[in-house]
C-alpha atoms as a PDB file:
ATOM      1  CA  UNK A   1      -9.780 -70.559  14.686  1.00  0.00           C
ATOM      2  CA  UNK A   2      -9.144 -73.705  16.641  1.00  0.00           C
ATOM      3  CA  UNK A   3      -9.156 -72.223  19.922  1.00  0.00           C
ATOM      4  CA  UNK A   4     -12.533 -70.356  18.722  1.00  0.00           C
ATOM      5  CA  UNK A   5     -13.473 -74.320  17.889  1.00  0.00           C
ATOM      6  CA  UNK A   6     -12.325 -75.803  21.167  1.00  0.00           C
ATOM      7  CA  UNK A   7     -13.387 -72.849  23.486  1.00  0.00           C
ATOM      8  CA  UNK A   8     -17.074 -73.440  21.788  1.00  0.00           C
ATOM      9  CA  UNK A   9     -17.039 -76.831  22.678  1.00  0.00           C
ATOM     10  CA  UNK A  10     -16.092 -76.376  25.732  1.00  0.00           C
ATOM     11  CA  UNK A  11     -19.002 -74.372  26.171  1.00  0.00           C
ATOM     12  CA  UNK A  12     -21.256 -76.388  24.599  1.00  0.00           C
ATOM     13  CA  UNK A  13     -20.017 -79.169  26.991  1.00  0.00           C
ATOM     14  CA  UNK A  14     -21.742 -77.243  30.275  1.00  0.00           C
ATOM     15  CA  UNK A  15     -24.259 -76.322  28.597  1.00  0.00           C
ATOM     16  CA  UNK A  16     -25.135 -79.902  28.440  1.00  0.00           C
ATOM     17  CA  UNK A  17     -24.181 -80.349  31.760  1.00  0.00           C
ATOM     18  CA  UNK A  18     -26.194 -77.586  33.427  1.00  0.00           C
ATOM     19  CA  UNK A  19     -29.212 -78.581  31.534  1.00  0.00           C
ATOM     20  CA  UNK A  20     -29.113 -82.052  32.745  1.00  0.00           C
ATOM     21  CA  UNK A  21     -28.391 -81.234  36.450  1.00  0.00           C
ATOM     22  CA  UNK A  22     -31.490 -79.099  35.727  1.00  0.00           C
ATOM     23  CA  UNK A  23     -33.165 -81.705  34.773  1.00  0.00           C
ATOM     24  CA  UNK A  24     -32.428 -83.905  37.663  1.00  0.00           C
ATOM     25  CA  UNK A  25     -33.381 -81.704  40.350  1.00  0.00           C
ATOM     26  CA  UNK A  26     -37.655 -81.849  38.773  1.00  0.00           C
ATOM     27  CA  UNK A  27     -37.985 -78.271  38.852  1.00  0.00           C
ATOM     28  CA  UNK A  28     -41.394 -78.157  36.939  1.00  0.00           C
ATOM     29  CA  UNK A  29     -40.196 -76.253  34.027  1.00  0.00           C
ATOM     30  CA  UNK A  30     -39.012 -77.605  31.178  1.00  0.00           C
ATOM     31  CA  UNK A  31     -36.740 -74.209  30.840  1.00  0.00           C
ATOM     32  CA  UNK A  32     -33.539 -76.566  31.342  1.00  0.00           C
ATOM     33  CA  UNK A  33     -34.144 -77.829  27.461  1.00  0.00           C
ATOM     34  CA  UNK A  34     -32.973 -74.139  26.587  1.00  0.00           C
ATOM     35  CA  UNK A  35     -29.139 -75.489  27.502  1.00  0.00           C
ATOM     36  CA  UNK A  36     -29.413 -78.459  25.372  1.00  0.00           C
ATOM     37  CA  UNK A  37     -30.309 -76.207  22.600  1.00  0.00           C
ATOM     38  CA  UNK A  38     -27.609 -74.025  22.847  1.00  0.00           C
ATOM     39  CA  UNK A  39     -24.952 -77.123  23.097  1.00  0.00           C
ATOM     40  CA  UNK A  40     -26.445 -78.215  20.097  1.00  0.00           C
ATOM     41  CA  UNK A  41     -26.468 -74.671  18.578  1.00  0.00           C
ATOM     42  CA  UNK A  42     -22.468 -74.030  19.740  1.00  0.00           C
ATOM     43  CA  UNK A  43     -21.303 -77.181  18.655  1.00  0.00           C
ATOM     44  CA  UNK A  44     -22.789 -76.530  14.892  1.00  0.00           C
ATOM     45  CA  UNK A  45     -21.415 -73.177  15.311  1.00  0.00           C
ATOM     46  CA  UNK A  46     -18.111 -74.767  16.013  1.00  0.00           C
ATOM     47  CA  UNK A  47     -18.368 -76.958  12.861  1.00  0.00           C
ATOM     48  CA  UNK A  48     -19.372 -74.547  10.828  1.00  0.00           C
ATOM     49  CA  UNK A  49     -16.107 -72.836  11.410  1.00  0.00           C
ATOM     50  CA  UNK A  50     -14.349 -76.066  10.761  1.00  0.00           C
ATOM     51  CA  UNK A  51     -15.922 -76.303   7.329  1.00  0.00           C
ATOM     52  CA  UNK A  52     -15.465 -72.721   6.019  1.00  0.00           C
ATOM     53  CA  UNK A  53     -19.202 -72.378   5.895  1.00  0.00           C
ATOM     54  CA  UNK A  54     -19.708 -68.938   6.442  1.00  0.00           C
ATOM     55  CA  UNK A  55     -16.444 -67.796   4.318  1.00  0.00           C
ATOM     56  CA  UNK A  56     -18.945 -69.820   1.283  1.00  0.00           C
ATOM     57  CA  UNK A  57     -21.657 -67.123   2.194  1.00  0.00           C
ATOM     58  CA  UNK A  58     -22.370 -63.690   0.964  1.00  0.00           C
ATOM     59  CA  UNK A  59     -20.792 -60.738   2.280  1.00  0.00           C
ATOM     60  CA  UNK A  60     -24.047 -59.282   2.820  1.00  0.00           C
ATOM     61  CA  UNK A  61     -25.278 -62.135   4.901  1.00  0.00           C
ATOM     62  CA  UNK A  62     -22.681 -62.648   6.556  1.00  0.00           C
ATOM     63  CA  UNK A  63     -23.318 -58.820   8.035  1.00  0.00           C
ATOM     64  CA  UNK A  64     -26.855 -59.936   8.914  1.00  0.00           C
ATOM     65  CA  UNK A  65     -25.942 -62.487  10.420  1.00  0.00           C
ATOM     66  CA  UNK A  66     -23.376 -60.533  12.692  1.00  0.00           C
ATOM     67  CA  UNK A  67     -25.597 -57.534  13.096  1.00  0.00           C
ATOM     68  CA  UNK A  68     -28.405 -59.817  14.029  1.00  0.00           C
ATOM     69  CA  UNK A  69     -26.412 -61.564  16.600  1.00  0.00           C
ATOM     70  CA  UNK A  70     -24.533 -58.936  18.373  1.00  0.00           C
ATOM     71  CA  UNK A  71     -28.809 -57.079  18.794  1.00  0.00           C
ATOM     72  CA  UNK A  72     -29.573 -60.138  20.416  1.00  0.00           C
ATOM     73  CA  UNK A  73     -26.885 -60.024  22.624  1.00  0.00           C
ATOM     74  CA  UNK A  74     -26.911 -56.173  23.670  1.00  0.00           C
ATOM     75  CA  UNK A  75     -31.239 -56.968  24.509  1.00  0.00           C
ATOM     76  CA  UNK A  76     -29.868 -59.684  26.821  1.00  0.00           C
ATOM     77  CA  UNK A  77     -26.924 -58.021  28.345  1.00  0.00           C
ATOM     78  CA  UNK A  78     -29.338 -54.868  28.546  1.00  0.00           C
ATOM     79  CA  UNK A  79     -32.204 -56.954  30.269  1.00  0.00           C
ATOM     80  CA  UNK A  80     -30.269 -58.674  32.738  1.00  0.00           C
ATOM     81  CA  UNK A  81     -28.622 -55.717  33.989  1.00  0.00           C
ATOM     82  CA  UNK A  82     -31.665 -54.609  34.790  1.00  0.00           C
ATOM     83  CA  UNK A  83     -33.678 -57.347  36.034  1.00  0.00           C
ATOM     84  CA  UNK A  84     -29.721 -57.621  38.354  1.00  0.00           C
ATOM     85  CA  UNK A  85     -30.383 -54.172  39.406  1.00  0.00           C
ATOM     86  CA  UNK A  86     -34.061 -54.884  40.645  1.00  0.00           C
ATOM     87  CA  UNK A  87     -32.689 -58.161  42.875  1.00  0.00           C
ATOM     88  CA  UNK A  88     -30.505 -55.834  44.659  1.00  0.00           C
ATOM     89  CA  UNK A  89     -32.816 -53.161  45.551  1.00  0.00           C
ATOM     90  CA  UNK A  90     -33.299 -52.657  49.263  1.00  0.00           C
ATOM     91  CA  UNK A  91     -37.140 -52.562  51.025  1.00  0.00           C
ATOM     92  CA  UNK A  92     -38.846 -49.562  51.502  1.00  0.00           C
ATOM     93  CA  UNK A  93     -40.188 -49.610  55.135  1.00  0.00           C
ATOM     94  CA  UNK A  94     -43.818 -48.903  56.176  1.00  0.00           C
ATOM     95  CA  UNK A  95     -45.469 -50.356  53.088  1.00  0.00           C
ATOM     96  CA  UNK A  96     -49.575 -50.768  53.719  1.00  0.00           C
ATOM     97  CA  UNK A  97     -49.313 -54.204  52.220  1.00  0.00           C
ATOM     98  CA  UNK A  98     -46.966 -56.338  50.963  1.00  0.00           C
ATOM     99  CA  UNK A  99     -48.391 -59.041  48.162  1.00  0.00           C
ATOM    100  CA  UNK A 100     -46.423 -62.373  48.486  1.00  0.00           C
ATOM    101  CA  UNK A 101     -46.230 -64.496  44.728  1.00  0.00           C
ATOM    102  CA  UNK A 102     -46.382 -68.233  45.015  1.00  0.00           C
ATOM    103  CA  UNK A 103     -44.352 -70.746  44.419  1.00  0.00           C
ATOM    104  CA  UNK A 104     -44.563 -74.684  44.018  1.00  0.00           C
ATOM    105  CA  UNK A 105     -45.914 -76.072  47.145  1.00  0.00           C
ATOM    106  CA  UNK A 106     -44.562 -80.186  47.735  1.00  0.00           C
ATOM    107  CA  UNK A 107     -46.422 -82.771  49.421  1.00  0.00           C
ATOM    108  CA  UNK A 108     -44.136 -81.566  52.421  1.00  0.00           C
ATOM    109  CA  UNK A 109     -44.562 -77.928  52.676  1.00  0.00           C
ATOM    110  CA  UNK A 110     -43.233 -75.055  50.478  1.00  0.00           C
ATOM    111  CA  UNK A 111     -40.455 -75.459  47.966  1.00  0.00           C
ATOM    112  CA  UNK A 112     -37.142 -73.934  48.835  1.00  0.00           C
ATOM    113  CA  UNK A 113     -38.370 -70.947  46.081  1.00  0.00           C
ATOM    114  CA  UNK A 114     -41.133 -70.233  47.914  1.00  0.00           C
ATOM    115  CA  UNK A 115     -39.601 -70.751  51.553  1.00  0.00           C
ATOM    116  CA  UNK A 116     -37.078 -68.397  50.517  1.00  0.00           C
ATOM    117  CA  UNK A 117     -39.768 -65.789  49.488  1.00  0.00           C
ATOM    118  CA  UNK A 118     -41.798 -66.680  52.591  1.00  0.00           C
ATOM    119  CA  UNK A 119     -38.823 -66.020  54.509  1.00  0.00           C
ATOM    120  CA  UNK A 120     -38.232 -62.327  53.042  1.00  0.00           C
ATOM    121  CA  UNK A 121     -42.116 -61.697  53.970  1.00  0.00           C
ATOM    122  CA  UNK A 122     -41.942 -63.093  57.654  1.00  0.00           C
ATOM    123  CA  UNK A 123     -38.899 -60.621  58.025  1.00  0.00           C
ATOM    124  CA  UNK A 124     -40.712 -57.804  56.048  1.00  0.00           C
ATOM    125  CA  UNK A 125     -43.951 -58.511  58.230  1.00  0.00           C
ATOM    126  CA  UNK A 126     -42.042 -58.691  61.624  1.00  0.00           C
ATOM    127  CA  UNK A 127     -39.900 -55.248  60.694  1.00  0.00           C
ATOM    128  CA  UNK A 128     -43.319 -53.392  60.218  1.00  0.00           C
ATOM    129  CA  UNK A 129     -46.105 -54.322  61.836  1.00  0.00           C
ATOM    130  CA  UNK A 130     -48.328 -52.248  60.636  1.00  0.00           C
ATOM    131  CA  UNK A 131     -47.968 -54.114  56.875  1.00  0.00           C
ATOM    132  CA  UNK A 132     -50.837 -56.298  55.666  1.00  0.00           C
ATOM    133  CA  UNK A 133     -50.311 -59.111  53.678  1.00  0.00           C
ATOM    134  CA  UNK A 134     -51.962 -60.799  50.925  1.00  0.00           C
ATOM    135  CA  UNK A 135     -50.796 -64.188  50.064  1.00  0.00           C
ATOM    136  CA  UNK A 136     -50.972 -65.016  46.610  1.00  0.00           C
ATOM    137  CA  UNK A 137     -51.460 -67.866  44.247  1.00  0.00           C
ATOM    138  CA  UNK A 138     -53.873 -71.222  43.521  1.00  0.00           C
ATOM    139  CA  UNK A 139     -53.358 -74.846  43.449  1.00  0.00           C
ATOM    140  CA  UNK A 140     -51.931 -76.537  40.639  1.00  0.00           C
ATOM    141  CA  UNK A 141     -52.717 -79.815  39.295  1.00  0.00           C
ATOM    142  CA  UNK A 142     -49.837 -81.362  41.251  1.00  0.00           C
ATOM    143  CA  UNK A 143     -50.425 -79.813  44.941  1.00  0.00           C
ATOM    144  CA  UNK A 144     -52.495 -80.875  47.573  1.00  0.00           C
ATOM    145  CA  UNK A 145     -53.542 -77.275  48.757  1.00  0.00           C
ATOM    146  CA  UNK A 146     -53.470 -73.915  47.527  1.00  0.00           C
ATOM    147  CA  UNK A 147     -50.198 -71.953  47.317  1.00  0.00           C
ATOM    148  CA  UNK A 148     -51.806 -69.113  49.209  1.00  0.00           C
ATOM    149  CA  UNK A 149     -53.204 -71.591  51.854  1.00  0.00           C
ATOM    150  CA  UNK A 150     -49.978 -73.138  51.836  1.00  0.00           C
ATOM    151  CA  UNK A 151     -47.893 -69.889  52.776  1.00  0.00           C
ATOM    152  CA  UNK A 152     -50.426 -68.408  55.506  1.00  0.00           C
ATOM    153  CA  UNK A 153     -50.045 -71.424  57.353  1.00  0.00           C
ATOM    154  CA  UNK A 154     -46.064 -70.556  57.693  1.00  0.00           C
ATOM    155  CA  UNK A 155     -46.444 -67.812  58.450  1.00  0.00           C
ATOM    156  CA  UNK A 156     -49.107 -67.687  61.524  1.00  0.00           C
ATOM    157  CA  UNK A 157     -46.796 -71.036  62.601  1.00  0.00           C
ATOM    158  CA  UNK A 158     -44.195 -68.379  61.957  1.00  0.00           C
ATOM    159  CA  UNK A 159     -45.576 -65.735  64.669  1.00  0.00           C
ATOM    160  CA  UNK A 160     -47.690 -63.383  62.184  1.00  0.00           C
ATOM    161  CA  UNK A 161     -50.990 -62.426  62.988  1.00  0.00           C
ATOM    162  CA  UNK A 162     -53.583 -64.408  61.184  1.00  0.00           C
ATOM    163  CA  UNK A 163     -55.711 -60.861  60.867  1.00  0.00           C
ATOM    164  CA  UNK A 164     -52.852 -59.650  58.933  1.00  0.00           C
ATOM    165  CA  UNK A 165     -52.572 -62.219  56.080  1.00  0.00           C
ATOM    166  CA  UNK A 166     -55.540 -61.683  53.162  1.00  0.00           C
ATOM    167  CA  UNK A 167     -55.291 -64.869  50.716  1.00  0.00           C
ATOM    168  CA  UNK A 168     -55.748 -65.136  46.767  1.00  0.00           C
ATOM    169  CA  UNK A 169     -56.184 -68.641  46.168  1.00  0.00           C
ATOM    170  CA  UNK A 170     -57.415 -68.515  42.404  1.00  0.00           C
ATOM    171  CA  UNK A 171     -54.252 -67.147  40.365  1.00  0.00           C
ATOM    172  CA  UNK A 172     -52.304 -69.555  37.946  1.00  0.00           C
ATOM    173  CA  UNK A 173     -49.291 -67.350  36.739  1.00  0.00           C
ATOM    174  CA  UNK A 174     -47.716 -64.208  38.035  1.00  0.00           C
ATOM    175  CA  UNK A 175     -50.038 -61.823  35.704  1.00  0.00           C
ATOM    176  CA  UNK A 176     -52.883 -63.413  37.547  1.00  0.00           C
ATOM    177  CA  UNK A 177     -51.023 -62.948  41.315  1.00  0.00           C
ATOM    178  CA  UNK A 178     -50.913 -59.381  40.222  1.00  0.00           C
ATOM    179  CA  UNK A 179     -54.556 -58.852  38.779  1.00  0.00           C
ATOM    180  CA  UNK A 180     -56.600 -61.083  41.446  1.00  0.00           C
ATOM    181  CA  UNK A 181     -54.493 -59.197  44.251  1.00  0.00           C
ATOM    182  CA  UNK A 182     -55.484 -55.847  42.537  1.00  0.00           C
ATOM    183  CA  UNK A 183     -59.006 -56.202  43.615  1.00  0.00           C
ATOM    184  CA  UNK A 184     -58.232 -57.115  47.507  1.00  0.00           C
ATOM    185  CA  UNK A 185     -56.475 -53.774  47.739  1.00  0.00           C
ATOM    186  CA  UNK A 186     -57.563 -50.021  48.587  1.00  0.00           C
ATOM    187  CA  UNK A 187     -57.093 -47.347  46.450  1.00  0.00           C
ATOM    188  CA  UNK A 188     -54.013 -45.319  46.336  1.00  0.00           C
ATOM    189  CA  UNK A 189     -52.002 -48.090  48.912  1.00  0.00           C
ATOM    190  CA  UNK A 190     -47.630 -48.407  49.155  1.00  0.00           C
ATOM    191  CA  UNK A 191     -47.179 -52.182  47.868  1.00  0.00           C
ATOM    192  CA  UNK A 192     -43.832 -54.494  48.147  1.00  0.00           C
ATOM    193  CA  UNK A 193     -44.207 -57.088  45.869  1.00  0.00           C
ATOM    194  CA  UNK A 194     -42.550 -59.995  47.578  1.00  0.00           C
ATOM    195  CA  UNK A 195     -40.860 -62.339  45.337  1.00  0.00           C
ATOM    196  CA  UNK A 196     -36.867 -64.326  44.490  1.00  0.00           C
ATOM    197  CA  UNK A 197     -34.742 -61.736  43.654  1.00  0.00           C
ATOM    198  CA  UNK A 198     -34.353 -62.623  39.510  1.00  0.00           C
ATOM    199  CA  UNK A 199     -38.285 -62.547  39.636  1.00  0.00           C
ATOM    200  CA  UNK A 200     -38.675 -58.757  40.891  1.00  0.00           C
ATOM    201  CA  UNK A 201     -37.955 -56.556  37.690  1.00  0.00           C
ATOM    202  CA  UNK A 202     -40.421 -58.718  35.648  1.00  0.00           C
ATOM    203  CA  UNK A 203     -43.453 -58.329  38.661  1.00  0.00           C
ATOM    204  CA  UNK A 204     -42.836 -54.705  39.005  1.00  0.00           C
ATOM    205  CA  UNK A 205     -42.778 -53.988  35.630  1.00  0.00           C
ATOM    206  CA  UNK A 206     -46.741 -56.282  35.353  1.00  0.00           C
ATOM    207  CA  UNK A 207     -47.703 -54.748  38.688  1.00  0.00           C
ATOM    208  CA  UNK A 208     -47.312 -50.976  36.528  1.00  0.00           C
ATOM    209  CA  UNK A 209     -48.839 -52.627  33.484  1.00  0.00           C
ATOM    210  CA  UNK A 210     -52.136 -53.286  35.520  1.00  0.00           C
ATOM    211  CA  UNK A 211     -52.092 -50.365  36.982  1.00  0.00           C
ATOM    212  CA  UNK A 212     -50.577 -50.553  40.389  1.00  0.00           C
ATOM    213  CA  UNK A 213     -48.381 -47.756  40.550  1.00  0.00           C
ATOM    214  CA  UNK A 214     -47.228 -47.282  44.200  1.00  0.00           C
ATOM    215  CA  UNK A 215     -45.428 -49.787  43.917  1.00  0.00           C
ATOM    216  CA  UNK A 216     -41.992 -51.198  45.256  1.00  0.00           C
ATOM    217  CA  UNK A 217     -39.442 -54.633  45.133  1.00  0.00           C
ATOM    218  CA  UNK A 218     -38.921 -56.847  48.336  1.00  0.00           C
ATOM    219  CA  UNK A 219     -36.203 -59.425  47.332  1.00  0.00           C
ATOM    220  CA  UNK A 220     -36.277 -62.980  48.628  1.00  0.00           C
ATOM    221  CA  UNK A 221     -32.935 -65.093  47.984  1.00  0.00           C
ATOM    222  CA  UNK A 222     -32.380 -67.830  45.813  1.00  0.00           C
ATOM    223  CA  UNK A 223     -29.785 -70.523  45.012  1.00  0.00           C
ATOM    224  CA  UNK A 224     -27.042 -69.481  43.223  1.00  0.00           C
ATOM    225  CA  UNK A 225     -26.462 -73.116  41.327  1.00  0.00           C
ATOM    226  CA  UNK A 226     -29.201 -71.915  39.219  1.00  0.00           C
ATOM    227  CA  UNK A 227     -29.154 -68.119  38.893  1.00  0.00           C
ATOM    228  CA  UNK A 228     -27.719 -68.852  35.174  1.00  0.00           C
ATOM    229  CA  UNK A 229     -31.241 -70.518  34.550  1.00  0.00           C
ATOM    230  CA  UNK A 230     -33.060 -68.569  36.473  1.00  0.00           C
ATOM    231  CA  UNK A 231     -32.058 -64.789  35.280  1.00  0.00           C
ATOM    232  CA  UNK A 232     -31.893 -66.380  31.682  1.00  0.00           C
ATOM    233  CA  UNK A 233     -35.886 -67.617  31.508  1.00  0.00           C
ATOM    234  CA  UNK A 234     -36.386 -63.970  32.973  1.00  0.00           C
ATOM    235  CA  UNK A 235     -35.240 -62.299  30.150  1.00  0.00           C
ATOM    236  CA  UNK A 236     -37.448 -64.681  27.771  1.00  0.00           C
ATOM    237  CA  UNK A 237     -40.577 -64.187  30.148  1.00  0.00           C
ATOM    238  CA  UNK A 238     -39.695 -60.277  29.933  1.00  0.00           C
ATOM    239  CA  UNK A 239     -39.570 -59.979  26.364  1.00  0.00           C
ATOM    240  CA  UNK A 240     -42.557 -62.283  26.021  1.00  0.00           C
ATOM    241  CA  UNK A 241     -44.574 -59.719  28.650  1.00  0.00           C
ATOM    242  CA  UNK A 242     -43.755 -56.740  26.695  1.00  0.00           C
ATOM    243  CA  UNK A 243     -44.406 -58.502  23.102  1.00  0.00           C
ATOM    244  CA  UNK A 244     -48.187 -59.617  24.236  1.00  0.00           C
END
């Protein structure tokens, strides 16, 4: 039991520290509390163990508790394999458009997220020229321009074809990229949705719920420092998508 104890507190340890060099870099979420919570959560865990408490419990809570646990577990391991399996898929070539999700754009240009993705749709776009592109996504209270203006002026500095690149300026969230984007597209078209990697499983699976069928993943990178975060809000954003 005491290396159970000290192994937890370990844990909990990083946990804190991940979630406060989270915090640091201003990502825009407030996602990184999630790590302080589970500190908290595996240090009382920890003391619990210390204190006997769950030897002082019922034998048929104690089950609950267990069975309860180890469901939770098996939905996340279950969910990230998949959402894993989606950032590793490879491009299908030809597509008639390719729809390209936004991502926070700084007083300086794109974020790294959305240079990344920008950089997966220049390479996409240069590949097969006979793609269109739509860019997608609005401005938020704390950009100067839209996301979608944002990203077609990379990529025509970038050597696309202005002709090429349809924007969606209005959208606020990634249900809204996929909906407004819907409408700017001809019946029965191939679609890549262009996103980070961790992102894809979670788009395709909205692009099917609003009806885009035809539909197929084009990865972008992203920082591996924060995949832990990053696949972890995933699988809360995915169960929250298929709960409402």
């Amino acid at each position: 039991m005491i290396v159970i104890r000290i192994l937890l507190y370990i844990l909990a340890a990083i946990s804190f520290w991940y979630g406060f060099m989270l915090y640091r870099v201003h990502s825009g979420s407030y996602f990184f509390l999630i790590w302080g919570c589970l500190g908290f959560l595996l240090i009382v865990l920890g003391l619990a163990i210390k204190t006997g408490f769950f030897q002082k419990l019922p034998a048929w809570l104690n089950i609950g508790l267990a069975a309860l646990s180890l469901i939770l577990i098996l939905v996340i391991v279950f969910l990230l394999i998949r959402i894993v399996s989606y950032s590793e898929s490879e491009p299908k070539k030809d597509l008639d458009y390719i729809i390209v999700l936004g991502a926070q754009v700084r007083a300086d240009g794109p974020s790294r997220v959305l240079r990344y993705r920008l950089e997966a749709a220049e390479e996409y776009l240069k590949s097969n020229p006979r793609s269109m592109c739509i860019v997608s996504g609005g401005k938020g209270s704390n950009e100067h321009i839209s996301e979608a203006e944002a990203m077609k002026k990379y990529l025509t500095e970038s050597g696309i074809d202005p002709k090429r690149i349809i924007m969606e300026d209005k959208s606020t969230d990634t249900s809204e990229n996929i909906l407004f984007s819907k409408k700017l597209l001809p019946e029965g078209a191939s679609i890549g949705i262009v996103t980070s990697n961790f992102h894809l499983c979670r788009s395709i699976y909205l692009c099917k719920k609003h009806g885009l069928e035809n539909v197929f993943p084009v990865a972008a990178r992203s920082e591996a420092f924060y995949a832990p975060n990053n696949y972890l809000r995933e699988v809360f954003g995915y169960i929250k998508d298929l709960i409402f």
